[in-house]
Protein backbone atom coordinates (compact mmCIF):
# COMPACT_ATOMS: atom_id res chain seq x y z
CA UNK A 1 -77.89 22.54 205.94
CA UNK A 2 -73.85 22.00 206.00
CA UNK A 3 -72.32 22.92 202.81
CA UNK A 4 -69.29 21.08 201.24
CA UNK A 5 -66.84 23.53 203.22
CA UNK A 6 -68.05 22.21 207.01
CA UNK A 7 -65.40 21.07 209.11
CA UNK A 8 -67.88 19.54 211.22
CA UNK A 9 -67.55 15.83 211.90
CA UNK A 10 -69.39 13.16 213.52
CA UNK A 11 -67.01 9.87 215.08
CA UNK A 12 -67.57 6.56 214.08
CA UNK A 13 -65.94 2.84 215.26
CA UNK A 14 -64.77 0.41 212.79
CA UNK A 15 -63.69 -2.94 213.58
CA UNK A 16 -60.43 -4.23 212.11
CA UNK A 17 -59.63 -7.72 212.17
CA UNK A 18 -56.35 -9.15 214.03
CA UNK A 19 -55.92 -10.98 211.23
CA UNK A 20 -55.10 -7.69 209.00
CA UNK A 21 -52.77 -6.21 212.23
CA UNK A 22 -51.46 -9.58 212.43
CA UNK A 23 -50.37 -9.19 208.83
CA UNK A 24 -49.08 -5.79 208.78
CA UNK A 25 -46.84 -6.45 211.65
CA UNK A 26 -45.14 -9.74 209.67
CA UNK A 27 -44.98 -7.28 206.91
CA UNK A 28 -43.42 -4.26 208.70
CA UNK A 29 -41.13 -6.42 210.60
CA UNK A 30 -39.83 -8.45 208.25
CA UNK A 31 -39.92 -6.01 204.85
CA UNK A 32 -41.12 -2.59 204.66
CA UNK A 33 -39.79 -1.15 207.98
CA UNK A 34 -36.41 -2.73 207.80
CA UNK A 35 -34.82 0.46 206.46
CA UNK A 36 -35.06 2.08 209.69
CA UNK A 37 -35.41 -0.60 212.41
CA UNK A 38 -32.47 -1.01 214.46
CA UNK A 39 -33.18 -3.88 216.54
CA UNK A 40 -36.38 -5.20 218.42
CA UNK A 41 -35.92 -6.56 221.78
CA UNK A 42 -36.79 -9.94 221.63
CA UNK A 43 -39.61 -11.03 224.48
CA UNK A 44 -38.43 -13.19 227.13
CA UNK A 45 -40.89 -15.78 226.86
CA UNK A 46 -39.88 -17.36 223.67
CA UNK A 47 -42.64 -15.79 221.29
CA UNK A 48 -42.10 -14.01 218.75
CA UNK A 49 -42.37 -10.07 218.53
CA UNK A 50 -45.77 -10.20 216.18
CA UNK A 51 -47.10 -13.21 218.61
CA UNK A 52 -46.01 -10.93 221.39
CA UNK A 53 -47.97 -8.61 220.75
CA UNK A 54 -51.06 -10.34 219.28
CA UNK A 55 -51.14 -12.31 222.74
CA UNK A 56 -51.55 -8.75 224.82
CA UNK A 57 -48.04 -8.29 225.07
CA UNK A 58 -45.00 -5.49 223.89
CA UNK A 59 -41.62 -5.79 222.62
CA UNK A 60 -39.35 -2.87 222.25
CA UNK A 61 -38.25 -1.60 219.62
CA UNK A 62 -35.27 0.20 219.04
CA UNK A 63 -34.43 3.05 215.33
CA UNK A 64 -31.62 3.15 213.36
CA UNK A 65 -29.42 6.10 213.04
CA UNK A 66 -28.27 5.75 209.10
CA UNK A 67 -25.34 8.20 209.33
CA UNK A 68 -23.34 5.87 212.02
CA UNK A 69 -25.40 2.57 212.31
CA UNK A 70 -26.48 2.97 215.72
CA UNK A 71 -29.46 3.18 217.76
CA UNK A 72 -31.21 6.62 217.07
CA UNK A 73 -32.85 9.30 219.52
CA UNK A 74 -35.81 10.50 218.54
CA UNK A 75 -37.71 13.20 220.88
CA UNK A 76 -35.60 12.29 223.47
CA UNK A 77 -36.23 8.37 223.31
CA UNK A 78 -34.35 5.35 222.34
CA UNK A 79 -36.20 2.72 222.63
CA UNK A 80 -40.12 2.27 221.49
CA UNK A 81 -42.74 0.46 222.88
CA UNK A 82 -45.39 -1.83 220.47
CA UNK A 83 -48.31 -3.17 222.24
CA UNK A 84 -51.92 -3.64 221.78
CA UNK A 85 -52.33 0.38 223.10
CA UNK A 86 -50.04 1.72 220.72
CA UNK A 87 -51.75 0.05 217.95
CA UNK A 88 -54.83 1.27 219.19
CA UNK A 89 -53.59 4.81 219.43
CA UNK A 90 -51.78 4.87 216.10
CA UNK A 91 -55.06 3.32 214.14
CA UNK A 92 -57.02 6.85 215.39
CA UNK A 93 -52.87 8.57 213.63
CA UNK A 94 -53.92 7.25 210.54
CA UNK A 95 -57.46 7.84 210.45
CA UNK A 96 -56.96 11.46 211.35
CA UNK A 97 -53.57 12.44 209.47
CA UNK A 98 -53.45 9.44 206.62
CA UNK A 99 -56.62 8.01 206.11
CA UNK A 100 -55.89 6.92 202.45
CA UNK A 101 -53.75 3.99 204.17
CA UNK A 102 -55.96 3.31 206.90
CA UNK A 103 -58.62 2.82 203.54
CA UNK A 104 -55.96 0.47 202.37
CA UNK A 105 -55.99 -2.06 205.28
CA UNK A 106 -60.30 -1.69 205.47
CA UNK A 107 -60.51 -2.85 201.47
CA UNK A 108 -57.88 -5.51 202.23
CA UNK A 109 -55.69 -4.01 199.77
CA UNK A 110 -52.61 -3.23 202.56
CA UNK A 111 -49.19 -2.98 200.87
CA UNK A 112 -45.34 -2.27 202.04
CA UNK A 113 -46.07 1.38 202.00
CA UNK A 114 -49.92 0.79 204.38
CA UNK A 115 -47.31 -1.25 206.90
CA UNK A 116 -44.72 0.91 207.03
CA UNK A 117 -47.11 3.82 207.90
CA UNK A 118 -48.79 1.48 210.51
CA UNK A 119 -45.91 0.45 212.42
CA UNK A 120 -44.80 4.65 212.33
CA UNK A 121 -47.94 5.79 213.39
CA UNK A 122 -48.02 2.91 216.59
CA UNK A 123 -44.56 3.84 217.62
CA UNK A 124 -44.07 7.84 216.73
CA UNK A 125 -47.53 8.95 216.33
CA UNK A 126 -46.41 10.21 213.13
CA UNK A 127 -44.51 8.95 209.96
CA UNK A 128 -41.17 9.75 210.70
CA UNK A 129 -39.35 8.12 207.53
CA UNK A 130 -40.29 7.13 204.21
């Protein structure tokens, strides 16, 4: 039998609707991740960012440096890619390193804070501010 110290894990798959990434993206973009979003590149083909990416797309995205209002390195980048991949790969972020705000967005109880986190964990793997 395991007892309540095993580290052992088993891996499961849990759907998320577009609908709720949809919404987080509004959300991050247009509130909660305003503090530290420079600019984001806007796509060529008229849509905007969030339909951009819904449709299979990316736009870049590009951090604000506080101290002199400019864009901001970070490990050695300066701009950052959102697509349907980096969603993808920062969903397993917050599962493994947050998953009280990955809970958030399964109950349907997201909020500026479960946003925030999302957009960090697509673009830096990580939750860089906040």
């Amino acid at each position: 039998m395991y007892d309540l110290e095993s580290k052992e894990t088993i891996n499961v798959t849990i759907p998320i609707k577009l609908y709720d990434i949809e919404c987080l993206l509004i959300e991050a973009f247009e509130q909660s991740s305003t503090y530290w979003i420079h600019s984001i590149k806007k796509p060529a083909n008229g849509k905007t960012a969030v339909e951009n990416v819904m449709s299979g797309g990316s736009v870049t995205i590009y951090v604000l440096d506080e101290s002199n209002g400019r864009k901001m390195e970070l490990n050695g980048k300066t701009e950052f890619t959102l697509n349907p991949k980096a969603i993808e790969a920062g969903i397993t972020v917050m599962a493994e390193k947050w998953p009280r705000h990955l809970a958030d967005i399964l109950i349907e109880n997201p909020d500026a804070t479960t946003s925030d986190v999302f957009l960090q964990c697509a673009l830096f793997q990580d939750i860089i501010f906040g």
